[in-house]
C-alpha atoms as a PDB file:
ATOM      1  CA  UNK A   1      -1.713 -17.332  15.909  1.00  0.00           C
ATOM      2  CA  UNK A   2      -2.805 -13.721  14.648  1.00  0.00           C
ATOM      3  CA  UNK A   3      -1.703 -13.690  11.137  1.00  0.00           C
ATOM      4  CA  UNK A   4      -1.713 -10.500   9.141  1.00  0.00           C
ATOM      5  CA  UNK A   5      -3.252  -9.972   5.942  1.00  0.00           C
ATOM      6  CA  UNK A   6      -0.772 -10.511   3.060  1.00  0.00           C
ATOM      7  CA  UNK A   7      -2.038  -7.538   1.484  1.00  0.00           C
ATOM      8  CA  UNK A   8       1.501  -6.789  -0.279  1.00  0.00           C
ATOM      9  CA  UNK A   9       1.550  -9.852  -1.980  1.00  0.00           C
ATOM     10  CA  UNK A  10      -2.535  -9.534  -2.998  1.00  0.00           C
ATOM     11  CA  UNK A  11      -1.542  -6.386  -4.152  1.00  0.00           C
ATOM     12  CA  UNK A  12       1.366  -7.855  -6.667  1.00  0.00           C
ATOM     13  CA  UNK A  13      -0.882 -10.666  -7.420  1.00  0.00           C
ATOM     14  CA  UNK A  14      -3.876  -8.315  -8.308  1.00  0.00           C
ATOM     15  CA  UNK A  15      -1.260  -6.529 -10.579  1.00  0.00           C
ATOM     16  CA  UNK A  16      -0.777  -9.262 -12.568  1.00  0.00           C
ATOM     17  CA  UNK A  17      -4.300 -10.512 -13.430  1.00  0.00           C
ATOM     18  CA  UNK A  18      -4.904  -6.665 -13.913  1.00  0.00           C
ATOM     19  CA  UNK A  19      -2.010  -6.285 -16.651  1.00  0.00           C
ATOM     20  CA  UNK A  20      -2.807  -9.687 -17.844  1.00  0.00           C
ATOM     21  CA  UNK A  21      -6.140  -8.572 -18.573  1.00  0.00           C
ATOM     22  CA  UNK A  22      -7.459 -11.344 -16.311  1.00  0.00           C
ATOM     23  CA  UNK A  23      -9.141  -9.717 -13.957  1.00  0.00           C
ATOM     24  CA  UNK A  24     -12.567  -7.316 -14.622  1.00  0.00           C
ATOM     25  CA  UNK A  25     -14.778  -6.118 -11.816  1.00  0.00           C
ATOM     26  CA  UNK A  26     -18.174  -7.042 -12.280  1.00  0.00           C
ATOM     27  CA  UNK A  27     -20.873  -4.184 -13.448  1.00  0.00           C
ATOM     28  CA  UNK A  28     -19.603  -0.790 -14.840  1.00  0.00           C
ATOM     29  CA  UNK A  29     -16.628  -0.871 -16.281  1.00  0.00           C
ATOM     30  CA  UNK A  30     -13.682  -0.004 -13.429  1.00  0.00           C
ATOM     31  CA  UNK A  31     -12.347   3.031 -15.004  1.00  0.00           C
ATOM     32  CA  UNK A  32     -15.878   4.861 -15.081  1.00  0.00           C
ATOM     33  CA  UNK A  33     -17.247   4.060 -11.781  1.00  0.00           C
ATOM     34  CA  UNK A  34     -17.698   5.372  -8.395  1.00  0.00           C
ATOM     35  CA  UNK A  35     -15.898   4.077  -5.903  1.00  0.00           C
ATOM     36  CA  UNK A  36     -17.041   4.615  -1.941  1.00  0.00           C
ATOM     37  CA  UNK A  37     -14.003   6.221  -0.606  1.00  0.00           C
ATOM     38  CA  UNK A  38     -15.538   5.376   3.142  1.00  0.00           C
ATOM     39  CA  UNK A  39     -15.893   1.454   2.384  1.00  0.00           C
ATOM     40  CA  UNK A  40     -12.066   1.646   1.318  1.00  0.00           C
ATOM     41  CA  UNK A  41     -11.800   3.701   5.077  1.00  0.00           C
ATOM     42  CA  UNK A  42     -13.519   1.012   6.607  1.00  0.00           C
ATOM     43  CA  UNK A  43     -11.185  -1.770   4.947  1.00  0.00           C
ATOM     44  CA  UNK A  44     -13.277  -3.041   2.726  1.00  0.00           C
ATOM     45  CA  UNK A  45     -10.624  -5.140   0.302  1.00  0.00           C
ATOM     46  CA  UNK A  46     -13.322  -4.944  -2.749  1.00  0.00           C
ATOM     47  CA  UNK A  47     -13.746  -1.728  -2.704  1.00  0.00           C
ATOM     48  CA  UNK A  48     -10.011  -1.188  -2.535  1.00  0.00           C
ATOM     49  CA  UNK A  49      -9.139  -3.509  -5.278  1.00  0.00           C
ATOM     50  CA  UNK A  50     -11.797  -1.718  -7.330  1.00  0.00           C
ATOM     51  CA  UNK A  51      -9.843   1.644  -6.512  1.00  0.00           C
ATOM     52  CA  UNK A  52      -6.231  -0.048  -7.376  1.00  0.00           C
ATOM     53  CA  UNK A  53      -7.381  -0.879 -10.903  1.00  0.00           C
ATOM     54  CA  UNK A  54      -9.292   2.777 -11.331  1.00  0.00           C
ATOM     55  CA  UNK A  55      -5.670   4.363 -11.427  1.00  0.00           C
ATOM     56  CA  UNK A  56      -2.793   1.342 -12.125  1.00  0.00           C
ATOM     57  CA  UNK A  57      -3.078   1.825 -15.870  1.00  0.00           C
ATOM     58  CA  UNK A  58      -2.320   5.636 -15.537  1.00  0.00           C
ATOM     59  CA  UNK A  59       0.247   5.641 -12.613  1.00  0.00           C
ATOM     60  CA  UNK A  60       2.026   3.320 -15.170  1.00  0.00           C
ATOM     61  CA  UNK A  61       1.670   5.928 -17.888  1.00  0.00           C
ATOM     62  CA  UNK A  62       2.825   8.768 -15.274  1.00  0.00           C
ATOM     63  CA  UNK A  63       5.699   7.368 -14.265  1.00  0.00           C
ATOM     64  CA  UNK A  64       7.314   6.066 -17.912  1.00  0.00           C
ATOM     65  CA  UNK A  65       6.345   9.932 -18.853  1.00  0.00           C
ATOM     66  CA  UNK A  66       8.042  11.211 -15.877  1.00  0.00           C
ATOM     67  CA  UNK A  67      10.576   8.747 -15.006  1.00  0.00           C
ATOM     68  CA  UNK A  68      11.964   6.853 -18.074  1.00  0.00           C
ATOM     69  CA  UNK A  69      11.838   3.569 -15.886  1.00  0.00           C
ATOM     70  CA  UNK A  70      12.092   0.246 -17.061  1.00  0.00           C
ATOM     71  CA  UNK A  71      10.647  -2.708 -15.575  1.00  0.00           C
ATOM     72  CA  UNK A  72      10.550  -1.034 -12.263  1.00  0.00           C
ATOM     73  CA  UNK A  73       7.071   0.487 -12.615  1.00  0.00           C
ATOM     74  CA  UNK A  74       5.290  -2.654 -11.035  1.00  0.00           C
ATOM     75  CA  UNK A  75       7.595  -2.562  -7.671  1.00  0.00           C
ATOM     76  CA  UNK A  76       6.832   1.413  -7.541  1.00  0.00           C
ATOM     77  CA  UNK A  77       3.215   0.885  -8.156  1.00  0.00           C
ATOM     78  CA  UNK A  78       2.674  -2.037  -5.019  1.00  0.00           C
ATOM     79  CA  UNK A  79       4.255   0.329  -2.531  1.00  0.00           C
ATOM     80  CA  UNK A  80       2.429   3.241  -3.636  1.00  0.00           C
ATOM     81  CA  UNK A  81      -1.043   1.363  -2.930  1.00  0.00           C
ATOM     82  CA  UNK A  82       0.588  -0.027   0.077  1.00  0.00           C
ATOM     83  CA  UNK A  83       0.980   3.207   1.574  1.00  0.00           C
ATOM     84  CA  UNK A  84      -2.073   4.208   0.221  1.00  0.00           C
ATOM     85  CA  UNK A  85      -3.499   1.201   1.812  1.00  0.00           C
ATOM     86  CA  UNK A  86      -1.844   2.519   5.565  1.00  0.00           C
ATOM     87  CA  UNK A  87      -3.574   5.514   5.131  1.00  0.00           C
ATOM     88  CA  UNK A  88      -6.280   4.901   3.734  1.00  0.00           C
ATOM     89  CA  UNK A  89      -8.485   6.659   6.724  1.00  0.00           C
ATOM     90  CA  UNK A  90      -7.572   9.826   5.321  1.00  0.00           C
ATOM     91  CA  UNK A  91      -9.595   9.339   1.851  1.00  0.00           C
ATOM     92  CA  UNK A  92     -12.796  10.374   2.368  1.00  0.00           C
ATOM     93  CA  UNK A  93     -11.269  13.925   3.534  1.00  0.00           C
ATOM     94  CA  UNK A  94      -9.530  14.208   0.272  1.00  0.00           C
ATOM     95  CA  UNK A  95     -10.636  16.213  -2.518  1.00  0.00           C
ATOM     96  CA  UNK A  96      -8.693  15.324  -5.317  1.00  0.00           C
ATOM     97  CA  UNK A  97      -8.199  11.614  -4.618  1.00  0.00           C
ATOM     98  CA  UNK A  98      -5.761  11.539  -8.167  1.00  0.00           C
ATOM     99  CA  UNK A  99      -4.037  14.126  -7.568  1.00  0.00           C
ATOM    100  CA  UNK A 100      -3.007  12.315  -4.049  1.00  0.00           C
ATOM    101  CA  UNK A 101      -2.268   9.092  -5.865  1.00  0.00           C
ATOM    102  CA  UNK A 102       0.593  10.965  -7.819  1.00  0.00           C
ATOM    103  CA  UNK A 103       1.836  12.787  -5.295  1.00  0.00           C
ATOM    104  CA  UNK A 104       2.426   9.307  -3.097  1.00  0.00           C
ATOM    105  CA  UNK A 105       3.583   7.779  -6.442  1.00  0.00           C
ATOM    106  CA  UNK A 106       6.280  10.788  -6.902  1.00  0.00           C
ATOM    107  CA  UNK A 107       7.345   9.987  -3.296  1.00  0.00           C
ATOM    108  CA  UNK A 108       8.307   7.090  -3.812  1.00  0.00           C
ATOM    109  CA  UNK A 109      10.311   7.019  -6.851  1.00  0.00           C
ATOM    110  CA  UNK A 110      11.814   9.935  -5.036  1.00  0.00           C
ATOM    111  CA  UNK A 111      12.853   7.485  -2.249  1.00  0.00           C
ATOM    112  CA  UNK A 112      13.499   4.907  -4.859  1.00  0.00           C
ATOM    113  CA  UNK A 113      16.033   7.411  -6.536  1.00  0.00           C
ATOM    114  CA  UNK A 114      17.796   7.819  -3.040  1.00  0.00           C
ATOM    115  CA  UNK A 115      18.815   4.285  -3.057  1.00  0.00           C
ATOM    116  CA  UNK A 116      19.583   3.981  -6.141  1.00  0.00           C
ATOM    117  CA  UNK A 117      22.054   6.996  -5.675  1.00  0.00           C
ATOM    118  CA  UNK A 118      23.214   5.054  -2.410  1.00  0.00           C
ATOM    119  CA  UNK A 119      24.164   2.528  -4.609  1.00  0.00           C
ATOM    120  CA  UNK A 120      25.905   3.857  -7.270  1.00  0.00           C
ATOM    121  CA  UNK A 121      27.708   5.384  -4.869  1.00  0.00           C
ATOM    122  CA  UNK A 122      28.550   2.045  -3.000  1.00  0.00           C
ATOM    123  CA  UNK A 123      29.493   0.611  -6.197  1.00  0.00           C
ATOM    124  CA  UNK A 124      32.017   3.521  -7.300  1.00  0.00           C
ATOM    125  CA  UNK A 125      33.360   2.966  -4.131  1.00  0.00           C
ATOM    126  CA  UNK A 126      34.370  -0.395  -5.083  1.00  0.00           C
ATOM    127  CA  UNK A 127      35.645   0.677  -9.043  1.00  0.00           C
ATOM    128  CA  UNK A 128      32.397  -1.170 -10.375  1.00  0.00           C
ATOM    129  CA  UNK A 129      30.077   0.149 -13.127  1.00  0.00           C
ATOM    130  CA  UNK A 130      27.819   2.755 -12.107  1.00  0.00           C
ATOM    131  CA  UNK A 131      24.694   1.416 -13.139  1.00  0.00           C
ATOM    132  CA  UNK A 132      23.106  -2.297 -13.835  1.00  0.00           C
ATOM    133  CA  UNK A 133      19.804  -3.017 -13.878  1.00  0.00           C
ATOM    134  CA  UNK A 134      19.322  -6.390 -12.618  1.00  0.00           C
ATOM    135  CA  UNK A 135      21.101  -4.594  -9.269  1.00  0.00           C
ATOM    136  CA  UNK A 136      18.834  -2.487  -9.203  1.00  0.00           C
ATOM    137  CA  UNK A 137      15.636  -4.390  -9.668  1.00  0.00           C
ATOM    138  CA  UNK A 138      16.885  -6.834  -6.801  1.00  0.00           C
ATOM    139  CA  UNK A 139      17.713  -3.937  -4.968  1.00  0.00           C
ATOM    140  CA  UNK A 140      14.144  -2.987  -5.329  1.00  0.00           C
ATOM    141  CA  UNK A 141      12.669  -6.495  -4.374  1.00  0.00           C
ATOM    142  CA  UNK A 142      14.597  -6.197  -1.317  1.00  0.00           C
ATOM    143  CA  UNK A 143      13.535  -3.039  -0.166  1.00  0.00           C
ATOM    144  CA  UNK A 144      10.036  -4.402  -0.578  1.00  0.00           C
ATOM    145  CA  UNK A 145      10.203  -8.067   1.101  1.00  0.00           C
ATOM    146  CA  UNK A 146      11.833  -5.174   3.973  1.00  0.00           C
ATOM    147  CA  UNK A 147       8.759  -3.259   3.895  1.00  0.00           C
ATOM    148  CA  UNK A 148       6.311  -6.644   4.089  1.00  0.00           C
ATOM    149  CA  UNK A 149       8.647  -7.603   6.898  1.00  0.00           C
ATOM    150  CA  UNK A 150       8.390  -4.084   8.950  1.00  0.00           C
ATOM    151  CA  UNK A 151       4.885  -4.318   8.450  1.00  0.00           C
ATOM    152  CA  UNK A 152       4.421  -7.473   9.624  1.00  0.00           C
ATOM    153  CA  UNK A 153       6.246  -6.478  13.285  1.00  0.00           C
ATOM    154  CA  UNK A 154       4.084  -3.297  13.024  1.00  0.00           C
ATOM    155  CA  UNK A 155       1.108  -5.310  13.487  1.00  0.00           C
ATOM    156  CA  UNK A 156       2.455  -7.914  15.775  1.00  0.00           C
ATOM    157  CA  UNK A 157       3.713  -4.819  18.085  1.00  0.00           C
ATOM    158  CA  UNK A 158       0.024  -3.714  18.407  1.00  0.00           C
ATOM    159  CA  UNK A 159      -2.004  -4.593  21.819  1.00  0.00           C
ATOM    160  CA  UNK A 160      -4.051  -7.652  21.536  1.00  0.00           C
ATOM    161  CA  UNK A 161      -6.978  -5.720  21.684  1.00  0.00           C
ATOM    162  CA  UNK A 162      -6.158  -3.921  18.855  1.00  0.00           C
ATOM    163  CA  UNK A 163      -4.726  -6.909  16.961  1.00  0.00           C
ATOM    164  CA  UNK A 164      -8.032  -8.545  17.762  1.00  0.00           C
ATOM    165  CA  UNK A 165     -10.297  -6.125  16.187  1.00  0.00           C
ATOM    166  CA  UNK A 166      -7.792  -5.278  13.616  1.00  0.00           C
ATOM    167  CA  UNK A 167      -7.941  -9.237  12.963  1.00  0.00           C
ATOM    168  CA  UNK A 168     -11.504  -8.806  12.335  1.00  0.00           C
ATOM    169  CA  UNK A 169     -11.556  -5.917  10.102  1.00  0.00           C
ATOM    170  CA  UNK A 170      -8.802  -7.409   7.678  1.00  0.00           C
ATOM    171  CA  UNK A 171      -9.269 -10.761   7.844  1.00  0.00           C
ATOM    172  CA  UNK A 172     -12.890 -11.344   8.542  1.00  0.00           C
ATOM    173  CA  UNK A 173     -13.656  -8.186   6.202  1.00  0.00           C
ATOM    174  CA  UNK A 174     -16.311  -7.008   8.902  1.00  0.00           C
ATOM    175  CA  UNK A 175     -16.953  -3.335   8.675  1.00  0.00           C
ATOM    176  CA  UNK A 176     -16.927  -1.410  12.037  1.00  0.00           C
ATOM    177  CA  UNK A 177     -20.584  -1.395  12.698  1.00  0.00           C
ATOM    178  CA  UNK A 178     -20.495  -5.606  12.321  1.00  0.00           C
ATOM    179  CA  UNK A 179     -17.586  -5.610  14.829  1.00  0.00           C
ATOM    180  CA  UNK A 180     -19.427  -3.295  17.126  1.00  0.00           C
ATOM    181  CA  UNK A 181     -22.330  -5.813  17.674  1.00  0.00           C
ATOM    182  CA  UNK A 182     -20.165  -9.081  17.436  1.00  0.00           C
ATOM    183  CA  UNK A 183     -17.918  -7.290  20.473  1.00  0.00           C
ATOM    184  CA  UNK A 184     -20.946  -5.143  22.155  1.00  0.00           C
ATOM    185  CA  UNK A 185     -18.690  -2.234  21.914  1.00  0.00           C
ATOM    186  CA  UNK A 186     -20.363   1.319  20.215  1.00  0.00           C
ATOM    187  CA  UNK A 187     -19.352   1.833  16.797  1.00  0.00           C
ATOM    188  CA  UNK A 188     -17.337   4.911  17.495  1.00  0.00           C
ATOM    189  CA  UNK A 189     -15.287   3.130  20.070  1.00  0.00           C
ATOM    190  CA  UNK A 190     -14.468   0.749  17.441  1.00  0.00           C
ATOM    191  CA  UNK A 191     -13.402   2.772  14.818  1.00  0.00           C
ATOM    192  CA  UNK A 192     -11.370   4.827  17.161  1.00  0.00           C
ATOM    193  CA  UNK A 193      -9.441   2.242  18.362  1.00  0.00           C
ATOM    194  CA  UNK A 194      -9.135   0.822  14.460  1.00  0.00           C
ATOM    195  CA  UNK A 195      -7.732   4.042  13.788  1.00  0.00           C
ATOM    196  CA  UNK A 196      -5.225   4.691  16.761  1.00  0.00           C
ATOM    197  CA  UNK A 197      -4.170   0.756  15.362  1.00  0.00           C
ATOM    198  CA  UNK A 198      -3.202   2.179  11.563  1.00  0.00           C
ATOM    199  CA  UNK A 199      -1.658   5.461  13.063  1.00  0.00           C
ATOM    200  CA  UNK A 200       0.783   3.008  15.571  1.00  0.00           C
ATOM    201  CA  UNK A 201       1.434   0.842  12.547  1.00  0.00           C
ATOM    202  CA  UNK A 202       2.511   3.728  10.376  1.00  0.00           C
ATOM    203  CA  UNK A 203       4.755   5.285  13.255  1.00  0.00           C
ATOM    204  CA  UNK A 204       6.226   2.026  13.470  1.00  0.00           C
ATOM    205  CA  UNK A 205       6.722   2.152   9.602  1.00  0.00           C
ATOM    206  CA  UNK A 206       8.448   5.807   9.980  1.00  0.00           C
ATOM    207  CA  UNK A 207      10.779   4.452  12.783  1.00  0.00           C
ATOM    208  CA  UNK A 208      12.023   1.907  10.935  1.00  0.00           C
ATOM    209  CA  UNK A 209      13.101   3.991   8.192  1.00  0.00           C
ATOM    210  CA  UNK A 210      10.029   3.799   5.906  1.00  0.00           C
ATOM    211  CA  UNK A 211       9.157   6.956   4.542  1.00  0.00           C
ATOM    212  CA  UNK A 212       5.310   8.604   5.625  1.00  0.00           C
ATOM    213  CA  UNK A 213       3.402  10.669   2.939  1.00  0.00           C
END
């Protein structure tokens, strides 16, 4: 059975070791080097992982600066490399990579204020107190076991064709040029068709209710 890659729960579990301070990247240190935006494209998990660490320590100083939030930083942080995961075929066309990174950060605390307006208004509806954090934080899980879930179906809705060389990108970690000669398909084909997979994933994302960029 085609299984996806639990890359929101890598994610979470890569946050951890990272905050725990268990986790280093071999070689230069993470925060001074150079990361190749087309490997992360190409969905290679290394480089990725090596591009998560680069900029968790200062999304979490962003959004305590900006956003006053406590103990909700982590849940923000996994969805905003999530969708920077779905999209990540757009990075090599991106000039300032950061700059991107805060923007899809500020997006989704935005959303992340909508519910929690949503549900102080549910709860004045029923003459409870406006505002409790352990609500909220479960309110928060919840939304994110909902986004593993969608994303999940989004890649089970895919052709098998797609799910087959999507299975072999993410699971197999073979770039497009390996999956070209293992299939005898050209390269470009491949990556096409990898492509048209993420952009039918993250339309089924955006119909289900999940915000885009």
């Amino acid at each position: 059975m085609f299984r996806m890659s639990q890359f929101c729960s890598i994610i979470g579990h890569f946050f951890y070791l990272a905050r725990e301070k268990k986790l280093q990247v071999p070689g230069v240190p993470h925060e001074y080097k150079k990361i190749d935006l087309q490997l992360i494209a190409e969905g290679d998990e290394r480089a990725f992982y090596e591009f998560y660490l680069q900029y968790t320590a200062t999304l979490h100083t962003f959004l305590r600066r900006h956003s006053g939030l406590e103990g909700l930083e982590e849940d923000i942080i996994q969805e905003t490399f999530i969708r920077v995961w779905l999209y990540r075929d757009r990075l090599p066309e991106i000039e300032n990579v950061a700059g991107w990174i805060y923007r899809i950060a500020s997006r989704v605390y935005s959303d992340h204020l909508q519910r929690e307006i949503k549900r102080r208004q549910r709860k004045e509806g029923f003459g409870t107190a406006l505002y409790d954090t352990e609500q909220t934080d479960s309110t928060e899980r919840t939304h994110l076991q909902q986004l593993t879930l969608q994303l999940h179906r989004a890649v089970d809705s895919l052709s098998e064709h797609q799910k087959k060389l999507y299975w072999l990108n993410r699971e197999q970690q073979m770039k497009p040029a390996a999956i070209a000669a293992h299939l005898n398909m050209p390269v470009g084909t491949v990556k096409n068709q990898l492509s048209a997979a993420l952009r039918e994933i993250r339309e089924h994302m955006m119909d289900a209710g999940f915000s885009s960029l």
